[in-house]
C-alpha atoms as a PDB file:
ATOM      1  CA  UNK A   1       0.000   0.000   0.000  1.00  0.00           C
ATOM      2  CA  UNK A   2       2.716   2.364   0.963  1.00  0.00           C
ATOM      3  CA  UNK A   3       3.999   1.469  -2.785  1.00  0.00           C
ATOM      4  CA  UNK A   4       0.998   2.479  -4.481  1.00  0.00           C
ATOM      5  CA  UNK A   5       0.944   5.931  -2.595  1.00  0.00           C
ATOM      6  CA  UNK A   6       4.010   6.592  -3.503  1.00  0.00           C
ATOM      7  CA  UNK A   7       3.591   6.079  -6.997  1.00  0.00           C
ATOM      8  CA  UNK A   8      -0.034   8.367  -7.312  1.00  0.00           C
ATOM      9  CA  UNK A   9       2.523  11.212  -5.377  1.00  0.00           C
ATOM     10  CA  UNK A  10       5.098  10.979  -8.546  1.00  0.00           C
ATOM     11  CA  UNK A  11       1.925  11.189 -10.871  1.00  0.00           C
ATOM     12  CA  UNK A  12       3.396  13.987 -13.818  1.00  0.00           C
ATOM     13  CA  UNK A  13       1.054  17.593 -12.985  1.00  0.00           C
ATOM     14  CA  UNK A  14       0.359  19.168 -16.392  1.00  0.00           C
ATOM     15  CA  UNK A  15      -1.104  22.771 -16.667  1.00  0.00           C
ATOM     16  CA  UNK A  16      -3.084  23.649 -19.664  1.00  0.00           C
ATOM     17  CA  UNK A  17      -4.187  27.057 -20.817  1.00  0.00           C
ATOM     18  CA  UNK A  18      -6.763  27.678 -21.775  1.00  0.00           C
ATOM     19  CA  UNK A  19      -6.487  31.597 -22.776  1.00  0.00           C
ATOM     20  CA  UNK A  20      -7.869  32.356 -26.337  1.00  0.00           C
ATOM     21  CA  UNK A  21      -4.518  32.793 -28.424  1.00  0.00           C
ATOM     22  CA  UNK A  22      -4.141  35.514 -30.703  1.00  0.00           C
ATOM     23  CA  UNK A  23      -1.956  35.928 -34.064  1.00  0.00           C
ATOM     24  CA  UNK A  24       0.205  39.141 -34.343  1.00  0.00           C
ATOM     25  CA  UNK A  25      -1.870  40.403 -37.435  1.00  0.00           C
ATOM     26  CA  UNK A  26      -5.119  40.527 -34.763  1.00  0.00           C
ATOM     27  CA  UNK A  27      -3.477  41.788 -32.019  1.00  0.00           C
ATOM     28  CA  UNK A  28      -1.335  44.647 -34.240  1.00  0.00           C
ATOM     29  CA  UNK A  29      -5.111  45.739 -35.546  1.00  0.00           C
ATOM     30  CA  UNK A  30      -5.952  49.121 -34.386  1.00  0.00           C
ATOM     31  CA  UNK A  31      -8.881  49.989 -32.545  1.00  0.00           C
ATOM     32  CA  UNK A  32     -11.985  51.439 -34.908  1.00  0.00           C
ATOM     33  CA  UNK A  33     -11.752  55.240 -34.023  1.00  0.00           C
ATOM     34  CA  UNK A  34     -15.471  56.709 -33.748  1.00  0.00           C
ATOM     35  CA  UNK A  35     -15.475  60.811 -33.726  1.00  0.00           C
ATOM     36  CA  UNK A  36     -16.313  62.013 -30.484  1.00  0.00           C
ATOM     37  CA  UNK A  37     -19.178  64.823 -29.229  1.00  0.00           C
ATOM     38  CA  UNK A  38     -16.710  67.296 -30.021  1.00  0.00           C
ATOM     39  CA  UNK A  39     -15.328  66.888 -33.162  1.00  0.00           C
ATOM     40  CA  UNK A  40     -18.850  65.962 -34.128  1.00  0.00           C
ATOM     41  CA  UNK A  41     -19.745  69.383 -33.120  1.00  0.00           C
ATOM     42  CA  UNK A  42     -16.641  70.806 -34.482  1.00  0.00           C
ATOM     43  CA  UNK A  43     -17.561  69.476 -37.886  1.00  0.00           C
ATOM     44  CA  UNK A  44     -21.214  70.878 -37.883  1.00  0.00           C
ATOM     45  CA  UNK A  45     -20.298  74.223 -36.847  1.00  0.00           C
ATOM     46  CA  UNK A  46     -17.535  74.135 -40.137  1.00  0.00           C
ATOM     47  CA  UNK A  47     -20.850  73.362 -41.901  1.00  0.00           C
ATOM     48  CA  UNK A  48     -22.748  76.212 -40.070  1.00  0.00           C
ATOM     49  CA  UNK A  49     -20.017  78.651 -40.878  1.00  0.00           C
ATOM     50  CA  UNK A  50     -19.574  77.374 -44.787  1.00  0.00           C
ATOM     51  CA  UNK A  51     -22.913  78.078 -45.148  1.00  0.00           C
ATOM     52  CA  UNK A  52     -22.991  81.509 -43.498  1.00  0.00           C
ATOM     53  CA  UNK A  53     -20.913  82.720 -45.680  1.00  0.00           C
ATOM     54  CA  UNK A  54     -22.099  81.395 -49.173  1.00  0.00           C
ATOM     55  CA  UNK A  55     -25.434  82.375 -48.115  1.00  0.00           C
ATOM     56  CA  UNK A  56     -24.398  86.350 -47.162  1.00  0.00           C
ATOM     57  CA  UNK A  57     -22.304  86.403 -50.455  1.00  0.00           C
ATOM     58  CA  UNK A  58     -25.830  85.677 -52.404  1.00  0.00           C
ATOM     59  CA  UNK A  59     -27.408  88.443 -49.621  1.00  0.00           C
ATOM     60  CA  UNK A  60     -24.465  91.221 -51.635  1.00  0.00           C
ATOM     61  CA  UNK A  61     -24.877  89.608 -54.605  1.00  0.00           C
ATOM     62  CA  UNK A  62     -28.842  90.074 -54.781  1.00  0.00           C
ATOM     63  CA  UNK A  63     -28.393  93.271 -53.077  1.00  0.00           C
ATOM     64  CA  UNK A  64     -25.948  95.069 -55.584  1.00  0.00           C
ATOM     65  CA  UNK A  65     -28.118  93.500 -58.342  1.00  0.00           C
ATOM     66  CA  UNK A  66     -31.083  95.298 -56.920  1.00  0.00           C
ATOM     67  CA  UNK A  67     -28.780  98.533 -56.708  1.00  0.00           C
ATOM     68  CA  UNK A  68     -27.757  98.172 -60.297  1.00  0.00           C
ATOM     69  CA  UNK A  69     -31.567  98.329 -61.176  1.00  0.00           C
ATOM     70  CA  UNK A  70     -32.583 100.441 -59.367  1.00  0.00           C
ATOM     71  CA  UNK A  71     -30.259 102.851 -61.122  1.00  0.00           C
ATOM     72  CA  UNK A  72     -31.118 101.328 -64.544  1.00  0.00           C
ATOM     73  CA  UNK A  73     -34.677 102.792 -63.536  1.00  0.00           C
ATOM     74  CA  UNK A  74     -33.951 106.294 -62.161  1.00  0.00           C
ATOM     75  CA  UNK A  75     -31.630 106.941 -65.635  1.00  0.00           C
ATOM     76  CA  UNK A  76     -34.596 105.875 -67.604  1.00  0.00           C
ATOM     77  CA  UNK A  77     -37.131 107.628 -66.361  1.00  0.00           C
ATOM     78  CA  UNK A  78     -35.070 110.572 -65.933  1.00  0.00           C
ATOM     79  CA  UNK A  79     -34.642 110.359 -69.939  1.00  0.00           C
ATOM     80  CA  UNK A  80     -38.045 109.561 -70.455  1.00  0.00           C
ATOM     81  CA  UNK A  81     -39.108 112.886 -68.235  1.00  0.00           C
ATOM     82  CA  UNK A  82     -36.024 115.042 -70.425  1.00  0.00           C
ATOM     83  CA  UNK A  83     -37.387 113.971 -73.838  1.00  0.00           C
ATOM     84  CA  UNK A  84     -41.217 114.667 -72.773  1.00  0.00           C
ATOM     85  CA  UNK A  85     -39.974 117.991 -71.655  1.00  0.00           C
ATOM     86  CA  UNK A  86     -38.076 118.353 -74.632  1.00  0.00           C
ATOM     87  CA  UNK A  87     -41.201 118.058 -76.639  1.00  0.00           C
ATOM     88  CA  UNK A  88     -43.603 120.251 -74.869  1.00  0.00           C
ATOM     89  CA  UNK A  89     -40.786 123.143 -74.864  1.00  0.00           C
ATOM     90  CA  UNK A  90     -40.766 122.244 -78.318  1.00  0.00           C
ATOM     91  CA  UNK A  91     -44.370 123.004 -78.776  1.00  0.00           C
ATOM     92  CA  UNK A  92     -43.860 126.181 -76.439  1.00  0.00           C
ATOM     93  CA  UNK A  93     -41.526 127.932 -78.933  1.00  0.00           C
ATOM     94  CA  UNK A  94     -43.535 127.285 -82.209  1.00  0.00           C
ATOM     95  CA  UNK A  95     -46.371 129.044 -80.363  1.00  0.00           C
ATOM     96  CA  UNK A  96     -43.583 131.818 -79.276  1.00  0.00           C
ATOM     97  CA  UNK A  97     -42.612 132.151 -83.090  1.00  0.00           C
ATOM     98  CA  UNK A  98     -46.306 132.921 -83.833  1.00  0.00           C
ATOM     99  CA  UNK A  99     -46.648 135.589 -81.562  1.00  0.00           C
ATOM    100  CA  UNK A 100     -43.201 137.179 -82.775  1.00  0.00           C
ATOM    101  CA  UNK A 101     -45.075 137.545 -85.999  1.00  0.00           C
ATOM    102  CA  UNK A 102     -48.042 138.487 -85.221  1.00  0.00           C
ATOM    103  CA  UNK A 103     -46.483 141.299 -83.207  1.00  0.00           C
ATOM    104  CA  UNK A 104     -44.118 142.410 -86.270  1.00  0.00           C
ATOM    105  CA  UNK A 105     -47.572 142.436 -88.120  1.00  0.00           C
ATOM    106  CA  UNK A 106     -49.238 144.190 -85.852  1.00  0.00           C
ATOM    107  CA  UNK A 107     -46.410 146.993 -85.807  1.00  0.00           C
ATOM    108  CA  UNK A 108     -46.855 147.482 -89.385  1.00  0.00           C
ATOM    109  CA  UNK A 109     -50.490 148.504 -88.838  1.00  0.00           C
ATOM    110  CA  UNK A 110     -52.398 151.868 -88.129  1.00  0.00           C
ATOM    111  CA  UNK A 111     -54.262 151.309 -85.055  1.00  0.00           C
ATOM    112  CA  UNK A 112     -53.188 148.241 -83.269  1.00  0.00           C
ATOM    113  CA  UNK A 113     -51.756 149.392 -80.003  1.00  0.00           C
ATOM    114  CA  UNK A 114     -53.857 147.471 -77.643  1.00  0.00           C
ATOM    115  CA  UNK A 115     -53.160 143.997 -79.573  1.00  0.00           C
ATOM    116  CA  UNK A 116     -49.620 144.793 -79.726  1.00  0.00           C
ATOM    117  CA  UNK A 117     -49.913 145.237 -76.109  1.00  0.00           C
ATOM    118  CA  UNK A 118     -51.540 141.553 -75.556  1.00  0.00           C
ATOM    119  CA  UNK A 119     -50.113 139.356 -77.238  1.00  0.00           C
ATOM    120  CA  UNK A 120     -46.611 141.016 -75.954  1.00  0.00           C
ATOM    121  CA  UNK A 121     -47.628 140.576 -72.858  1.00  0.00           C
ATOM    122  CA  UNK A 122     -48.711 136.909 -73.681  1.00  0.00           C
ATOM    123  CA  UNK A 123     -45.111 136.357 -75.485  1.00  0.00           C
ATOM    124  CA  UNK A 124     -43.481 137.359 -72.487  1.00  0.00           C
ATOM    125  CA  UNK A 125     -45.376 134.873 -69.986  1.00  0.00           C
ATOM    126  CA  UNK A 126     -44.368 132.292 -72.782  1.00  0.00           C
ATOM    127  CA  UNK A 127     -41.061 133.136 -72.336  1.00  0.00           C
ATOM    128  CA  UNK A 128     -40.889 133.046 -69.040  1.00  0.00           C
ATOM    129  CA  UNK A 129     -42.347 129.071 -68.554  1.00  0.00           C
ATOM    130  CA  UNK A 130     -39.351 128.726 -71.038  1.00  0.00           C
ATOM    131  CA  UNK A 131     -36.849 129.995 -69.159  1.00  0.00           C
ATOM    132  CA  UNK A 132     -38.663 128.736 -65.652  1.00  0.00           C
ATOM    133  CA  UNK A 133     -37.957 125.008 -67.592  1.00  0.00           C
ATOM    134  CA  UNK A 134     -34.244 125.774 -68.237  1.00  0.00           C
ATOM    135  CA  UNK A 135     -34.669 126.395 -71.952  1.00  0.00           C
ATOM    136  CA  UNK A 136     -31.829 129.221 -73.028  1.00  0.00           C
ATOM    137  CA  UNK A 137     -32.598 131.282 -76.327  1.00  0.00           C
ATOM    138  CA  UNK A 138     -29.191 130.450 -78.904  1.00  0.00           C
ATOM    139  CA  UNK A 139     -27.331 134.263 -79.192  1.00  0.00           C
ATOM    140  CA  UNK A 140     -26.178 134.205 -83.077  1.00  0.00           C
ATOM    141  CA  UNK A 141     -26.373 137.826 -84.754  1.00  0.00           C
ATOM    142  CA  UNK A 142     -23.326 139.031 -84.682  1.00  0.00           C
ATOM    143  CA  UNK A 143     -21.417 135.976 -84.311  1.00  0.00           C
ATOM    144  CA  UNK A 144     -19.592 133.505 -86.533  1.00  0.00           C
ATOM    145  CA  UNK A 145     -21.992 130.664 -87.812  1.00  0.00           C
ATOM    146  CA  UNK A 146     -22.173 127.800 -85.973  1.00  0.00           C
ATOM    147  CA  UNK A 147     -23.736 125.051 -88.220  1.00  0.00           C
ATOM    148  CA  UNK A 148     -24.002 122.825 -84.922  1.00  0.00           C
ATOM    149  CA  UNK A 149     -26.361 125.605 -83.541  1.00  0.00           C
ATOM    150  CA  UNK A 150     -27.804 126.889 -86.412  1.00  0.00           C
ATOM    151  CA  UNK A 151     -29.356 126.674 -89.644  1.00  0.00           C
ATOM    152  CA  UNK A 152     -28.425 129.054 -92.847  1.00  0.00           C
ATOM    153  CA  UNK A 153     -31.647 129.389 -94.585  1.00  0.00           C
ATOM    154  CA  UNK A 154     -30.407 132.965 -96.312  1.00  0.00           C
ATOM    155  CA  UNK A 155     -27.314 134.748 -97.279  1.00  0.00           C
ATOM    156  CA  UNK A 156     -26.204 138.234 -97.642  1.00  0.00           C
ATOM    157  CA  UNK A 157     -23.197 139.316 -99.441  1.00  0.00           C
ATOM    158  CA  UNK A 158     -20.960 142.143 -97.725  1.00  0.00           C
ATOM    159  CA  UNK A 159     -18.096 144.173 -99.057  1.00  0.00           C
ATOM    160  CA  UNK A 160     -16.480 143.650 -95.637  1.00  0.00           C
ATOM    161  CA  UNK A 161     -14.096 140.826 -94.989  1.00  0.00           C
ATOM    162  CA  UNK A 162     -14.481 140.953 -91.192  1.00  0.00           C
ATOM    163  CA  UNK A 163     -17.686 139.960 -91.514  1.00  0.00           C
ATOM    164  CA  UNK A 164     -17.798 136.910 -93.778  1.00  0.00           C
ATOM    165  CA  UNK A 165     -19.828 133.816 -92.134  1.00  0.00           C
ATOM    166  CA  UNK A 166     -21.023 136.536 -89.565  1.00  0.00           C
ATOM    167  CA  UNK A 167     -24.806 135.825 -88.670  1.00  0.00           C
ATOM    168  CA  UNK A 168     -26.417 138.798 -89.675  1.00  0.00           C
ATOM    169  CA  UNK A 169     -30.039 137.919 -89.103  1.00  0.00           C
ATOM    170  CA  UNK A 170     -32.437 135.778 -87.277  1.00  0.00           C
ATOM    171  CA  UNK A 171     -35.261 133.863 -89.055  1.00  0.00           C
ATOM    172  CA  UNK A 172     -36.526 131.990 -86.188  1.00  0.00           C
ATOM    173  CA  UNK A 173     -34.605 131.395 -82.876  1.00  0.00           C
ATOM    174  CA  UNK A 174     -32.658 128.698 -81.646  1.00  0.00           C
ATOM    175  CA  UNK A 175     -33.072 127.596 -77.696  1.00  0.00           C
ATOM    176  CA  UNK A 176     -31.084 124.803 -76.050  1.00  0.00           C
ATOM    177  CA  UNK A 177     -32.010 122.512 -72.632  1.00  0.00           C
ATOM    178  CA  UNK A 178     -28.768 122.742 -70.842  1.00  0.00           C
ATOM    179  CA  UNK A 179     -26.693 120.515 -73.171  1.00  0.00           C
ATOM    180  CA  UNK A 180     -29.541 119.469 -75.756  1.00  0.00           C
ATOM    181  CA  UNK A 181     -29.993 121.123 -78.669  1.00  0.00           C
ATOM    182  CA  UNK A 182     -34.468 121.789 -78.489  1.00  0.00           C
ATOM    183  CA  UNK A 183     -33.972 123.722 -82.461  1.00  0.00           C
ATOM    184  CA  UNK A 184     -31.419 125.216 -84.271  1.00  0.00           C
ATOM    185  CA  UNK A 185     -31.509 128.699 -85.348  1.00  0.00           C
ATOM    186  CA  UNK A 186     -33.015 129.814 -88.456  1.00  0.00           C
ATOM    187  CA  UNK A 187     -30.438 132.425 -89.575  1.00  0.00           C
ATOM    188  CA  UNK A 188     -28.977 134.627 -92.482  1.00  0.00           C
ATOM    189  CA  UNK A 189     -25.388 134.607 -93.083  1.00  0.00           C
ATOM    190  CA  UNK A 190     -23.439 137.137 -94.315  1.00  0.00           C
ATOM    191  CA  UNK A 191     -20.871 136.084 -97.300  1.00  0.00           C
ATOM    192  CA  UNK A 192     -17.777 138.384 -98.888  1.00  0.00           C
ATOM    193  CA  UNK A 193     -17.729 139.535-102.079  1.00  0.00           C
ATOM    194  CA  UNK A 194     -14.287 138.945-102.305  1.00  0.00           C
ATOM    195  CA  UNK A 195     -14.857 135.464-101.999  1.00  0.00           C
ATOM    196  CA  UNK A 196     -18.002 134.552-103.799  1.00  0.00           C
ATOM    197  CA  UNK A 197     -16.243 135.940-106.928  1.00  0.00           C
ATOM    198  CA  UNK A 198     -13.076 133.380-106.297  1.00  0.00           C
ATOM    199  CA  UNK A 199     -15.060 130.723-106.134  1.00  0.00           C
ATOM    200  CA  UNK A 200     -17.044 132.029-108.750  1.00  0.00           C
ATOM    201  CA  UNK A 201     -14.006 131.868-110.711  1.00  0.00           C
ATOM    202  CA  UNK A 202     -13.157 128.365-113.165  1.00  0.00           C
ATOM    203  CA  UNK A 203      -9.806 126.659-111.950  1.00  0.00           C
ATOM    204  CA  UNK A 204      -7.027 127.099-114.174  1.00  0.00           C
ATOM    205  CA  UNK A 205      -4.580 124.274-115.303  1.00  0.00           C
END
């Protein structure tokens, strides 16, 4: 008996473990990285601010758009306003010329005092809405001709030099509306003697 306890106390002990075993390629893996709460909100306030900023650059865009019309607007109008001015002053100074000759006729009669005195007096109001408008009566006797400003319709021949192309008489007046021309003069120019006859003359070879 004392033999057979002595050979269960030499029995070999093993140890055997058990542990899950892991290759290097599984445990050199990395860990799956999720974002956290921050970056999360990091990321949506990038967003936020991206967005800001394309939507306040359509904000200017629309707004100098809407500038750019607006301006459009005002310039036409303001034209469409000139050129209906324009044509009522227009209107204003064929009326004027009317009365200019009815008063030159009206000088040339006996008794006609008291309808010279009218339609003077209705000339002048005339004249005055003209000028209230800004239209300006075109100066030209006496000066050179200006074929931007006025018209020849007549021309009288002078011995005097000085005063060839010299507007010498007014037909009907010109008026301009600050830098528009409303009508050219009607006017008669004065032309040398001196040089009508050289043109007059044939060219010689």
């Amino acid at each position: 008996m004392t033999n057979d306890r002595h050979a269960d106390d030499e029995a070999p002990f093993a140890v055997v473990d058990r542990r899950p075993a892991f290759s290097d390629e599984t445990a050199a893996a990395p860990e799956a990285r999720y974002p956290t709460v921050v970056e999360q909100l990091r990321t949506r306030a990038e967003e936020a601010e991206q967005r800001a900023r394309e939507i306040s650059t359509a904000y200017r865009r629309i707004e100098q758009e809407r500038d750019a019309f607006r301006e459009r607007l005002t310039r036409d109008l303001e034209r469409r306003v000139d050129i209906a001015r324009a044509e009522m002053l227009r209107k204003i100074i064929g009326v004027v010329d009317d009365l200019d000759r009815a008063i030159a006729a009206a000088r040339g009669a006996g008794d006609a005092a008291p309808l010279l005195a009218g339609v003077s007096l209705i000339r002048e109001r005339l004249a005055q809405i003209l000028a209230s408008e800004g239209a300006e009566a075109i100066e030209t006797v006496g000066k050179p001709f200006d074929p931007a400003l006025a018209e020849a319709v007549a021309t009288e021949e002078t011995d005097d030099p000085g005063r060839d192309n010299q507007v010498v008489e007014e037909m009907e007046r010109g008026y301009m509306l600050g830098g528009t021309l409303l009508r050219a003069a009607r006017v008669k120019v004065a032309r040398s003697r001196v040089r009508t006859a050289a043109e007059a003359e044939p060219e010689t070879e």
